[in-house]
PDB file of N, CA and C in Angstrom:
ATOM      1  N   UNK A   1       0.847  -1.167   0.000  1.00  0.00           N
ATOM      2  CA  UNK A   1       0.000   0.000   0.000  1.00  0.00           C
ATOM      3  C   UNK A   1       0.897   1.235   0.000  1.00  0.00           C
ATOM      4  N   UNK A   2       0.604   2.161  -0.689  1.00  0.00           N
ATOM      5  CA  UNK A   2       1.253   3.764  -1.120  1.00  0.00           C
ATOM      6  C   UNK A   2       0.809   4.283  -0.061  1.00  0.00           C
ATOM      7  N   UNK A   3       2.047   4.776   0.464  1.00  0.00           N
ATOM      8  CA  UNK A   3       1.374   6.265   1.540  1.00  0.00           C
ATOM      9  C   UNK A   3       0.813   7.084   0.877  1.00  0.00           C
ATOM     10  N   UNK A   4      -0.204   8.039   1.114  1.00  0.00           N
ATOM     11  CA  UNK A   4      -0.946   8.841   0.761  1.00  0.00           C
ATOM     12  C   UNK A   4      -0.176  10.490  -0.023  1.00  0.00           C
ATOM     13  N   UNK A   5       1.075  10.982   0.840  1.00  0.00           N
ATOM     14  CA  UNK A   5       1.688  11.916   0.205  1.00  0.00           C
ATOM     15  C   UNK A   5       2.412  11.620  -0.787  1.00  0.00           C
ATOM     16  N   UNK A   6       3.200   9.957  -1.035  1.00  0.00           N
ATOM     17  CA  UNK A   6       3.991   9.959  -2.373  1.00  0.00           C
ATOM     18  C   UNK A   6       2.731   9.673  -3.446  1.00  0.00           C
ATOM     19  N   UNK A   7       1.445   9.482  -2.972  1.00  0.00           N
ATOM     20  CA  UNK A   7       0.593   9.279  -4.404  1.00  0.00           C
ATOM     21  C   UNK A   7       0.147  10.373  -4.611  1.00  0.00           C
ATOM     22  N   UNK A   8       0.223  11.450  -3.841  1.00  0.00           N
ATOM     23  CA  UNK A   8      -0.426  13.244  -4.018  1.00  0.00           C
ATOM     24  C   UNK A   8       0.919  13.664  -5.099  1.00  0.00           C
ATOM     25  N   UNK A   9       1.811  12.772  -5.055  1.00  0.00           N
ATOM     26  CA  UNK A   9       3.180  13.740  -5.790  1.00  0.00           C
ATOM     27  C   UNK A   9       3.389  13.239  -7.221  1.00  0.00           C
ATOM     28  N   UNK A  10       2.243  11.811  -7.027  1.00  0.00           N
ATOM     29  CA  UNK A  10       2.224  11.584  -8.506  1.00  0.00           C
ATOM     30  C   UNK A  10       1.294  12.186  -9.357  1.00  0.00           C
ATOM     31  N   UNK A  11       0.331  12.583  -9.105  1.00  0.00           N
ATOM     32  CA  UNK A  11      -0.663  13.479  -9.714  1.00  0.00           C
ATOM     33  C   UNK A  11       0.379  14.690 -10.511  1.00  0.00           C
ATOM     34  N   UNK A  12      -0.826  14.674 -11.362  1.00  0.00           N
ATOM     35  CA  UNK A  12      -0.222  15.264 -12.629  1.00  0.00           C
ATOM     36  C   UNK A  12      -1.439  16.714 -11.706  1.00  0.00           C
ATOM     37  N   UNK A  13      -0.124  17.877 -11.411  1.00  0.00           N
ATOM     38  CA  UNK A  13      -1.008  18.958 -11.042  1.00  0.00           C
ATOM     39  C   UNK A  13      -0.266  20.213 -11.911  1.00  0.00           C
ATOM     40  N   UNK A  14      -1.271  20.411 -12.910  1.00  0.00           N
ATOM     41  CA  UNK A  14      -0.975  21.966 -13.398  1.00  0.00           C
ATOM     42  C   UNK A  14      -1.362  23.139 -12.681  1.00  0.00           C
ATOM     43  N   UNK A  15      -0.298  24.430 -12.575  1.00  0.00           N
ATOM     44  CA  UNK A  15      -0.673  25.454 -11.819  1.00  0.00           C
ATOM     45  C   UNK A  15      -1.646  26.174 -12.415  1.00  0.00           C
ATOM     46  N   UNK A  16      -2.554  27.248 -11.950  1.00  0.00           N
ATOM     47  CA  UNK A  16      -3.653  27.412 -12.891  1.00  0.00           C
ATOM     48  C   UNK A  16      -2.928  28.552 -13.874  1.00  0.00           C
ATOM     49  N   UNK A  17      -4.044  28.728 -15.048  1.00  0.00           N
ATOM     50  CA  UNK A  17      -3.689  29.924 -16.735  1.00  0.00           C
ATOM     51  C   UNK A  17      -4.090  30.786 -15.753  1.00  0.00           C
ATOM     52  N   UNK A  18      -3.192  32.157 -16.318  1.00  0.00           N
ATOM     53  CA  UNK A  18      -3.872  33.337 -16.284  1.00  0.00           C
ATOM     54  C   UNK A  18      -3.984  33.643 -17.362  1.00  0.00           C
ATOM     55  N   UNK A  19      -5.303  34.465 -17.911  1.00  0.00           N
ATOM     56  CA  UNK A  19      -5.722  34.892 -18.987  1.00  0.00           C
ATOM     57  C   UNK A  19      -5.176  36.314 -18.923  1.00  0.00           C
ATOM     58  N   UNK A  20      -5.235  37.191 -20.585  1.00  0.00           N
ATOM     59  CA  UNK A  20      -4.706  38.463 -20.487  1.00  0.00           C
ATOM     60  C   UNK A  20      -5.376  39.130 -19.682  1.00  0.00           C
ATOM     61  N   UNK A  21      -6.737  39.120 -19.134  1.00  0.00           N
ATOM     62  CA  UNK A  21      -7.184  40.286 -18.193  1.00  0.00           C
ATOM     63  C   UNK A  21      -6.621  40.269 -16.865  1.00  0.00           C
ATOM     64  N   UNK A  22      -5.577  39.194 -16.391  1.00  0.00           N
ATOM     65  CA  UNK A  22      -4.945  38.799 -14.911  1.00  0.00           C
ATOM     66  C   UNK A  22      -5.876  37.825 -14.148  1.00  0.00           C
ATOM     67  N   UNK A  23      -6.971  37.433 -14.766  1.00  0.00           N
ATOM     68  CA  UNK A  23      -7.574  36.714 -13.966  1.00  0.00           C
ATOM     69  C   UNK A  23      -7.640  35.697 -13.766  1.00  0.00           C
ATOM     70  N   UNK A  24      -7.814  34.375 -13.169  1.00  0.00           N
ATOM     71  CA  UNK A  24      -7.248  33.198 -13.273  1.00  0.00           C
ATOM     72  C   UNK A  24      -8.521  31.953 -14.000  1.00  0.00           C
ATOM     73  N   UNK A  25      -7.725  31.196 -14.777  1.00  0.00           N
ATOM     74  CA  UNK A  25      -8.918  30.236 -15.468  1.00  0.00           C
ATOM     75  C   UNK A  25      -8.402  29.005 -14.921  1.00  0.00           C
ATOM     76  N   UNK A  26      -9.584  28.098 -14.044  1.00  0.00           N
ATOM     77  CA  UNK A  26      -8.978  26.927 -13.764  1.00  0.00           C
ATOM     78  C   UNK A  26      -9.708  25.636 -15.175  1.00  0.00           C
ATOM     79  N   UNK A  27      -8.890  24.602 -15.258  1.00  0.00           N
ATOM     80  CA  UNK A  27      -9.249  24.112 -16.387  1.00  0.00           C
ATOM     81  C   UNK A  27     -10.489  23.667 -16.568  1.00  0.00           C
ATOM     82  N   UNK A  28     -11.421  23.089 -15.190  1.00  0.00           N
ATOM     83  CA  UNK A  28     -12.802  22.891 -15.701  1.00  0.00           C
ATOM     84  C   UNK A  28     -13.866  23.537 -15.120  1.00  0.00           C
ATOM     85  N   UNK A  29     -13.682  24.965 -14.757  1.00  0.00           N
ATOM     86  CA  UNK A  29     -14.472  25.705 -14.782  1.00  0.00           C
ATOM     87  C   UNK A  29     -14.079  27.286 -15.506  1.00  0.00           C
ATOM     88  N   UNK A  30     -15.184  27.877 -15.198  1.00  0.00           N
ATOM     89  CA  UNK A  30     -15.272  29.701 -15.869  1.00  0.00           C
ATOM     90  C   UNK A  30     -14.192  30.597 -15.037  1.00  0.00           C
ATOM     91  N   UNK A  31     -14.026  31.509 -15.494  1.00  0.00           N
ATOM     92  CA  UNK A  31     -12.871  32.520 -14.501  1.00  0.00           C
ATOM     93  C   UNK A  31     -13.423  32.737 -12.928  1.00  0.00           C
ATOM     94  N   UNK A  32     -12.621  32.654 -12.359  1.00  0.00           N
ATOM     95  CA  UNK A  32     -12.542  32.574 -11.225  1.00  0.00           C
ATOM     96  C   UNK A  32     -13.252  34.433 -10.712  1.00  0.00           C
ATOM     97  N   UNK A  33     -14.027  33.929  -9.900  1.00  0.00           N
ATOM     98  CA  UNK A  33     -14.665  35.601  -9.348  1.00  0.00           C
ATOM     99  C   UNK A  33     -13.951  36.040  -8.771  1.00  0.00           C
ATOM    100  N   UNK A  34     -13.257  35.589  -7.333  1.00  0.00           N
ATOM    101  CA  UNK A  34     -12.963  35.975  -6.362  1.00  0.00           C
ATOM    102  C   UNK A  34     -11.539  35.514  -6.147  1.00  0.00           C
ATOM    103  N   UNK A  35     -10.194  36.678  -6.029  1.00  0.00           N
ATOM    104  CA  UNK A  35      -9.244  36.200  -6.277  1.00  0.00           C
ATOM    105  C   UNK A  35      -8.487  35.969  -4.912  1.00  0.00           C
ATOM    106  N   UNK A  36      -9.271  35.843  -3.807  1.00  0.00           N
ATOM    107  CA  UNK A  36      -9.075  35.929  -2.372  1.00  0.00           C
ATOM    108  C   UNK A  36      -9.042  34.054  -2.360  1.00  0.00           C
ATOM    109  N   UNK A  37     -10.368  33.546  -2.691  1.00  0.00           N
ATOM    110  CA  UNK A  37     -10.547  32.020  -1.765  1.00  0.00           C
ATOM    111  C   UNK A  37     -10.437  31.007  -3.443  1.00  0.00           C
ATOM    112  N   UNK A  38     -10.519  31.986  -4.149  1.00  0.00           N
ATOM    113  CA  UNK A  38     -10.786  30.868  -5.681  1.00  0.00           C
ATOM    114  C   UNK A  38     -11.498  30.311  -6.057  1.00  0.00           C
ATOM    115  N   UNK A  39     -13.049  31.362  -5.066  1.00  0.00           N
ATOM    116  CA  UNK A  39     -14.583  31.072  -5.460  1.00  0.00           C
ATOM    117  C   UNK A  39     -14.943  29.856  -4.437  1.00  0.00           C
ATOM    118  N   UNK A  40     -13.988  28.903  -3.355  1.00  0.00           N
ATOM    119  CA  UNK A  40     -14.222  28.243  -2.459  1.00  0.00           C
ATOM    120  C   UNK A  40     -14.883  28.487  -1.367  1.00  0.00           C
ATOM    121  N   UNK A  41     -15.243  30.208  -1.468  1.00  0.00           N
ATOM    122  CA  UNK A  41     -15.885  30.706  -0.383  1.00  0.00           C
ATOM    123  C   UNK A  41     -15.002  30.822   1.071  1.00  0.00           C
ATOM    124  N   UNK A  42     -14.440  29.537   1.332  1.00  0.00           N
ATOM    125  CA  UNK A  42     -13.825  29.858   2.820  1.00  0.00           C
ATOM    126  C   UNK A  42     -12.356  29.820   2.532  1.00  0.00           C
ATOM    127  N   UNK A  43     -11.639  30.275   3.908  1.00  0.00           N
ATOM    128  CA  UNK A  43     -10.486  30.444   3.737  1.00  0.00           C
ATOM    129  C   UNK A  43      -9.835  29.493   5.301  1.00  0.00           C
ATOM    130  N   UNK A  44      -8.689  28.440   4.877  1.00  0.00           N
ATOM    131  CA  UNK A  44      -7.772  28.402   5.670  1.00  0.00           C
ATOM    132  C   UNK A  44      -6.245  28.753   5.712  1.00  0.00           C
ATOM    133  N   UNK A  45      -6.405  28.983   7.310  1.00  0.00           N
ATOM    134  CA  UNK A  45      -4.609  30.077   7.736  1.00  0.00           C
ATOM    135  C   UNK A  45      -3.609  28.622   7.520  1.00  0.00           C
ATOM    136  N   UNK A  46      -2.522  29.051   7.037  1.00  0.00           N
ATOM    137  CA  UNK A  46      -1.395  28.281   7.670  1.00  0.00           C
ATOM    138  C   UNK A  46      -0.389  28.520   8.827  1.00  0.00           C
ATOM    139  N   UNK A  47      -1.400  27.928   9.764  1.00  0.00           N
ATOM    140  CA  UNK A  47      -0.718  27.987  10.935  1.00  0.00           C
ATOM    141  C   UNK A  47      -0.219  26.206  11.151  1.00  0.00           C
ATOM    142  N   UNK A  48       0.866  26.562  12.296  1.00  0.00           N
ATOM    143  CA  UNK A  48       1.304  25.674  12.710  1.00  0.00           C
ATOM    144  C   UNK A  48       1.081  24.618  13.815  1.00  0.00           C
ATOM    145  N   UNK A  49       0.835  23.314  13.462  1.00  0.00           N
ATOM    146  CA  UNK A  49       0.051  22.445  14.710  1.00  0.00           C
ATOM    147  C   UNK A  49       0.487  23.130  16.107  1.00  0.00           C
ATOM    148  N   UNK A  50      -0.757  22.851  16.931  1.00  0.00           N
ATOM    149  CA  UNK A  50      -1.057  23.583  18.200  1.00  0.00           C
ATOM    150  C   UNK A  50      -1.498  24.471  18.281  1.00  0.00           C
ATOM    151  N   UNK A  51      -1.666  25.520  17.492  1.00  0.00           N
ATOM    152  CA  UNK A  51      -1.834  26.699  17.160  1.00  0.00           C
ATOM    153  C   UNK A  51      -3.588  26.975  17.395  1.00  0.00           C
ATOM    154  N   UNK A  52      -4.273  27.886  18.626  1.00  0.00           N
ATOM    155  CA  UNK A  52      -5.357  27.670  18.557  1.00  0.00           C
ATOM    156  C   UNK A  52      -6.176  27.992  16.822  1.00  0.00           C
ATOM    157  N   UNK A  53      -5.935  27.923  15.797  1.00  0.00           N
ATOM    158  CA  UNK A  53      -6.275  28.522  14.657  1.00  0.00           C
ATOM    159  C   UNK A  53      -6.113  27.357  13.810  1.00  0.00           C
ATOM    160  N   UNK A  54      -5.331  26.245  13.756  1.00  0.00           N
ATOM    161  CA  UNK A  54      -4.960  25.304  12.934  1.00  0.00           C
ATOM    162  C   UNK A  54      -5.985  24.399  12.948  1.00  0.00           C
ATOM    163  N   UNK A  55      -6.033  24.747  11.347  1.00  0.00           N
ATOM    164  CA  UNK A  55      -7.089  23.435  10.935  1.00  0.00           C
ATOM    165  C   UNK A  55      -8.740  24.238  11.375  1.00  0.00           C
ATOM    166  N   UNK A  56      -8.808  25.536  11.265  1.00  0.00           N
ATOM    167  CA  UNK A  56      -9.816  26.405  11.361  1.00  0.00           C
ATOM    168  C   UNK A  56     -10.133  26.785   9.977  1.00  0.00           C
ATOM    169  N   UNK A  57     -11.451  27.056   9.497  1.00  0.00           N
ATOM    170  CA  UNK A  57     -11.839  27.616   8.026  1.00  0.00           C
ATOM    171  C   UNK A  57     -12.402  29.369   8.519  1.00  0.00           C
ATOM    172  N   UNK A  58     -12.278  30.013   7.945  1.00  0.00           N
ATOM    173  CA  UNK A  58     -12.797  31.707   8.441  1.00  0.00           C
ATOM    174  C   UNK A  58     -13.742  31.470   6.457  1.00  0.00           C
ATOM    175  N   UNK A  59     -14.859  32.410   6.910  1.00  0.00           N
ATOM    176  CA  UNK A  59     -15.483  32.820   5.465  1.00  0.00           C
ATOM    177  C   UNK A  59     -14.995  33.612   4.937  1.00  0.00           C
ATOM    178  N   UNK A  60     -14.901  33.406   4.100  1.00  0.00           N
ATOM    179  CA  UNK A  60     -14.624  34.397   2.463  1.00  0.00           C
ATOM    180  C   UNK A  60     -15.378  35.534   3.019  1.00  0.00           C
ATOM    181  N   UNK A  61     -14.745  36.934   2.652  1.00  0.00           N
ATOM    182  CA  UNK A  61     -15.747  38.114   2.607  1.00  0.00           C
ATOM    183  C   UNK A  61     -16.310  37.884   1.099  1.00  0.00           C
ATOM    184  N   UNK A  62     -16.055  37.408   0.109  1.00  0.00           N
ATOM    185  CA  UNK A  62     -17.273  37.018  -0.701  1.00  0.00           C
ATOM    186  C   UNK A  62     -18.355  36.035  -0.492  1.00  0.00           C
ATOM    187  N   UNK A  63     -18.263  35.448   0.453  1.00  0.00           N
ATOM    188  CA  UNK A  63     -19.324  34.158   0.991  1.00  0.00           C
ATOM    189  C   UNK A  63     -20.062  34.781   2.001  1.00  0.00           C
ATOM    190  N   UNK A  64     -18.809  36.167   2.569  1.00  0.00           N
ATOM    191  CA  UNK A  64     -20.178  36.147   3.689  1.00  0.00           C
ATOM    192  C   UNK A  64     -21.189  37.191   3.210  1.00  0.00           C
ATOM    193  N   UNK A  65     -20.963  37.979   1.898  1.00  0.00           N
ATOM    194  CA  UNK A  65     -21.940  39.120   1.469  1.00  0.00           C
ATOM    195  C   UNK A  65     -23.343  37.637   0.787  1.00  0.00           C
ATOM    196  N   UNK A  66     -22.643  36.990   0.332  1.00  0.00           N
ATOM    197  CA  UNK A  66     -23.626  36.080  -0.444  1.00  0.00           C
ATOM    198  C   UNK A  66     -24.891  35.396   1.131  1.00  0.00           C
ATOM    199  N   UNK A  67     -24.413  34.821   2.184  1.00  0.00           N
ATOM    200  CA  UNK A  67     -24.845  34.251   3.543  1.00  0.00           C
ATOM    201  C   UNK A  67     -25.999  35.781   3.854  1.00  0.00           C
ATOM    202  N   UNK A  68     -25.163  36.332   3.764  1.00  0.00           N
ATOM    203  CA  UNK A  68     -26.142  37.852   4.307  1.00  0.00           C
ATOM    204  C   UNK A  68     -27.406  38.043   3.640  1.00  0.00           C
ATOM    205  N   UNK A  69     -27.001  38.163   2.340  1.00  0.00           N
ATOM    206  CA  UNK A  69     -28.143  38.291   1.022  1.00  0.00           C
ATOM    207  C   UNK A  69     -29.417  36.661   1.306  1.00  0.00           C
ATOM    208  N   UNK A  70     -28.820  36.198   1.642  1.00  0.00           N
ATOM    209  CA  UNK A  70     -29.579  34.363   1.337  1.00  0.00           C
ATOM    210  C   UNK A  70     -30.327  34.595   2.639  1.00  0.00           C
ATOM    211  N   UNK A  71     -29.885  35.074   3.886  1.00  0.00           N
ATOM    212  CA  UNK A  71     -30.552  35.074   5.500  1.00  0.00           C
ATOM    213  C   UNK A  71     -31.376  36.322   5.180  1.00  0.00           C
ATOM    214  N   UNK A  72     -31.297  37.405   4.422  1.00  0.00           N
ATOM    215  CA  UNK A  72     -32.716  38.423   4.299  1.00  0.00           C
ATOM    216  C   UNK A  72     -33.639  37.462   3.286  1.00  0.00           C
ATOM    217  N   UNK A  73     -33.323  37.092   2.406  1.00  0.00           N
ATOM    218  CA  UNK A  73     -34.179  36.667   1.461  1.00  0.00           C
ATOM    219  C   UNK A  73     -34.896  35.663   2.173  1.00  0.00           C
ATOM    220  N   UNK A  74     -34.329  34.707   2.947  1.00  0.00           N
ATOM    221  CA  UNK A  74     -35.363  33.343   3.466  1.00  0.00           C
ATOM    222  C   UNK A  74     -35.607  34.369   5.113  1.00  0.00           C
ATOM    223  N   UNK A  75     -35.578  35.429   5.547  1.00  0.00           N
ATOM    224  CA  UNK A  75     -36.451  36.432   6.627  1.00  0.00           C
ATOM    225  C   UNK A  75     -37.585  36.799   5.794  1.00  0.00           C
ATOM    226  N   UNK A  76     -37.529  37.222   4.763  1.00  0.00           N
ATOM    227  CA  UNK A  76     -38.422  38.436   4.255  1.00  0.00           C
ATOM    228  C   UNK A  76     -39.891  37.344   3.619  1.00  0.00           C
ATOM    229  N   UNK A  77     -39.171  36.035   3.314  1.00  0.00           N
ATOM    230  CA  UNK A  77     -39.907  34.998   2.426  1.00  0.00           C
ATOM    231  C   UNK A  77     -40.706  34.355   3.684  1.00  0.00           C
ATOM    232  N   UNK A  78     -40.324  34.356   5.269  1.00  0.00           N
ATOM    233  CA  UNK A  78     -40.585  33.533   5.900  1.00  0.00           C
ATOM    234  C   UNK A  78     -41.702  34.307   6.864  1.00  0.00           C
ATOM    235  N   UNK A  79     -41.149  35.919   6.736  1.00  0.00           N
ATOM    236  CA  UNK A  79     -41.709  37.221   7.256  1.00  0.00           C
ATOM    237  C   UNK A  79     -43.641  36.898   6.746  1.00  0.00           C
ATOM    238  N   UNK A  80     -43.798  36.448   5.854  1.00  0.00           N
ATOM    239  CA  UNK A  80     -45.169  36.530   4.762  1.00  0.00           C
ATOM    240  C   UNK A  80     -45.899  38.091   5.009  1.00  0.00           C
ATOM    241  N   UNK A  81     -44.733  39.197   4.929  1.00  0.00           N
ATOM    242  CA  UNK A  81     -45.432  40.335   4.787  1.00  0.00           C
ATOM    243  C   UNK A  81     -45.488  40.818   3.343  1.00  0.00           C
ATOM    244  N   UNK A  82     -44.526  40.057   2.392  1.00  0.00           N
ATOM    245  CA  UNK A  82     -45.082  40.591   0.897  1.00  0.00           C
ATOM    246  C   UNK A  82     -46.578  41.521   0.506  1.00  0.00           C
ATOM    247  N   UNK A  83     -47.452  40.911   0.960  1.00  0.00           N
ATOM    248  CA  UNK A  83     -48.528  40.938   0.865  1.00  0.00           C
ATOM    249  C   UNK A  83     -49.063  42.776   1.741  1.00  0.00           C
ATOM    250  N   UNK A  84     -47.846  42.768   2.578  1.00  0.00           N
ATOM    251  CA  UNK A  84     -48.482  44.579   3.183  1.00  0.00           C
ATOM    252  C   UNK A  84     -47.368  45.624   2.872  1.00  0.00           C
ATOM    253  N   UNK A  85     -46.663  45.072   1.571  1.00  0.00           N
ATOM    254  CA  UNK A  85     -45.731  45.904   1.196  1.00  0.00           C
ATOM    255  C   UNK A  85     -46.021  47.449   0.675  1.00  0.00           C
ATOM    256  N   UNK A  86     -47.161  47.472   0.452  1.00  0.00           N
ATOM    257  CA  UNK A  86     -47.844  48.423  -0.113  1.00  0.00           C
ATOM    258  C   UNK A  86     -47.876  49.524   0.935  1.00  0.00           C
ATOM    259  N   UNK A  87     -48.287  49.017   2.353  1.00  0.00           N
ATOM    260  CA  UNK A  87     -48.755  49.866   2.884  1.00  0.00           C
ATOM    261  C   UNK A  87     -47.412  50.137   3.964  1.00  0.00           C
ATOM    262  N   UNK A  88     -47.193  51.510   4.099  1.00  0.00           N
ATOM    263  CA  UNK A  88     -46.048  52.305   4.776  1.00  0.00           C
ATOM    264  C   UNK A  88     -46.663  53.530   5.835  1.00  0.00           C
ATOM    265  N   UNK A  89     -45.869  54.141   6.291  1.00  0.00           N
ATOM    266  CA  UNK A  89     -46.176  55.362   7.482  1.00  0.00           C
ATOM    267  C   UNK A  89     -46.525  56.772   6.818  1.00  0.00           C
ATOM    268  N   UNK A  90     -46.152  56.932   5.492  1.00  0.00           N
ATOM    269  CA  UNK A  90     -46.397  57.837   4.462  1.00  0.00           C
ATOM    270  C   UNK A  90     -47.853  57.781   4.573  1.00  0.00           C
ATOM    271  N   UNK A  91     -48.380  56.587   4.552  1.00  0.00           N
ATOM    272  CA  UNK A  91     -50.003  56.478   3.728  1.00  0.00           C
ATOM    273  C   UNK A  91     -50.623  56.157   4.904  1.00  0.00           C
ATOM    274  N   UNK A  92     -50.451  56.356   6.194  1.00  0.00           N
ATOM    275  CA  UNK A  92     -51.122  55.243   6.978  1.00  0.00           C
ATOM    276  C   UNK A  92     -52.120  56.605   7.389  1.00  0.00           C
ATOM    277  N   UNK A  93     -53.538  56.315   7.319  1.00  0.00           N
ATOM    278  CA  UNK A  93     -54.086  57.076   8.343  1.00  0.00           C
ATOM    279  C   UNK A  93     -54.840  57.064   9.237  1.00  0.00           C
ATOM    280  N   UNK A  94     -54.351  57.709  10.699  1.00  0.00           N
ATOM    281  CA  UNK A  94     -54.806  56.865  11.323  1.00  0.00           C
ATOM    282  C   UNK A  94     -56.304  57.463  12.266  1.00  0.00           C
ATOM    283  N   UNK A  95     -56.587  58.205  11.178  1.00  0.00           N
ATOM    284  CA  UNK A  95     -58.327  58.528  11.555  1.00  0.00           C
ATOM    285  C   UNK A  95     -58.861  57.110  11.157  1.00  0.00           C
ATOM    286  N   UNK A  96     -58.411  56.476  10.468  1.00  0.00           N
ATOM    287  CA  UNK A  96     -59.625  55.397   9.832  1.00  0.00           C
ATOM    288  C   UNK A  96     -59.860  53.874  11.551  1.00  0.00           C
ATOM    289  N   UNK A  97     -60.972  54.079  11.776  1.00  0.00           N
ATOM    290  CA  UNK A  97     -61.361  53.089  12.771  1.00  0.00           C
ATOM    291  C   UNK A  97     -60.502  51.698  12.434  1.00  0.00           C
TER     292      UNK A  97
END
């Protein structure tokens, strides 16, 4: 049986293209959005074993604008006020019984 790191060293690993705009193309997907995590959303530190941080993931500040956007949308969907969007403090009056 192969230890696990001399069969990682047989892999055939190309570093990724950069295209002329600087941006990076990996081979089986579209250009990369985010040149922070590589569109993986999260990010890990290289720290060193023991380290309270090692082997920790932190979010992408592009994952966490996307998390933000997704937690109003399933509030607002779950809110079921669609329906009194109409009505605001502009229009409200409050002579009416």
């Amino acid at each position: 049986m192969k230890r696990i790191g001399n069969v990682l060293k047989e892999l055939p690993i190309r570093p990724p293209a950069e295209t002329p705009s600087g941006s990076i193309v990996l081979s089986n997907r579209d250009t990369v959005k985010c040149p922070i995590c590589q569109d993986a959303g999260y990010l890990r530190g290289d720290f060193p074993v023991g380290h309270p941080m090692f082997g920790e993931i932190t979010t992408c500040v592009c994952k966490e604008q996307e998390i933000r956007q997704a937690n109003l949308e399933s509030l607002h969907r779950l809110s079921n006020l669609s329906s009194l969007a109409h009505l605001t403090f502009d229009t409200f009056d409050r002579d009416v019984p």
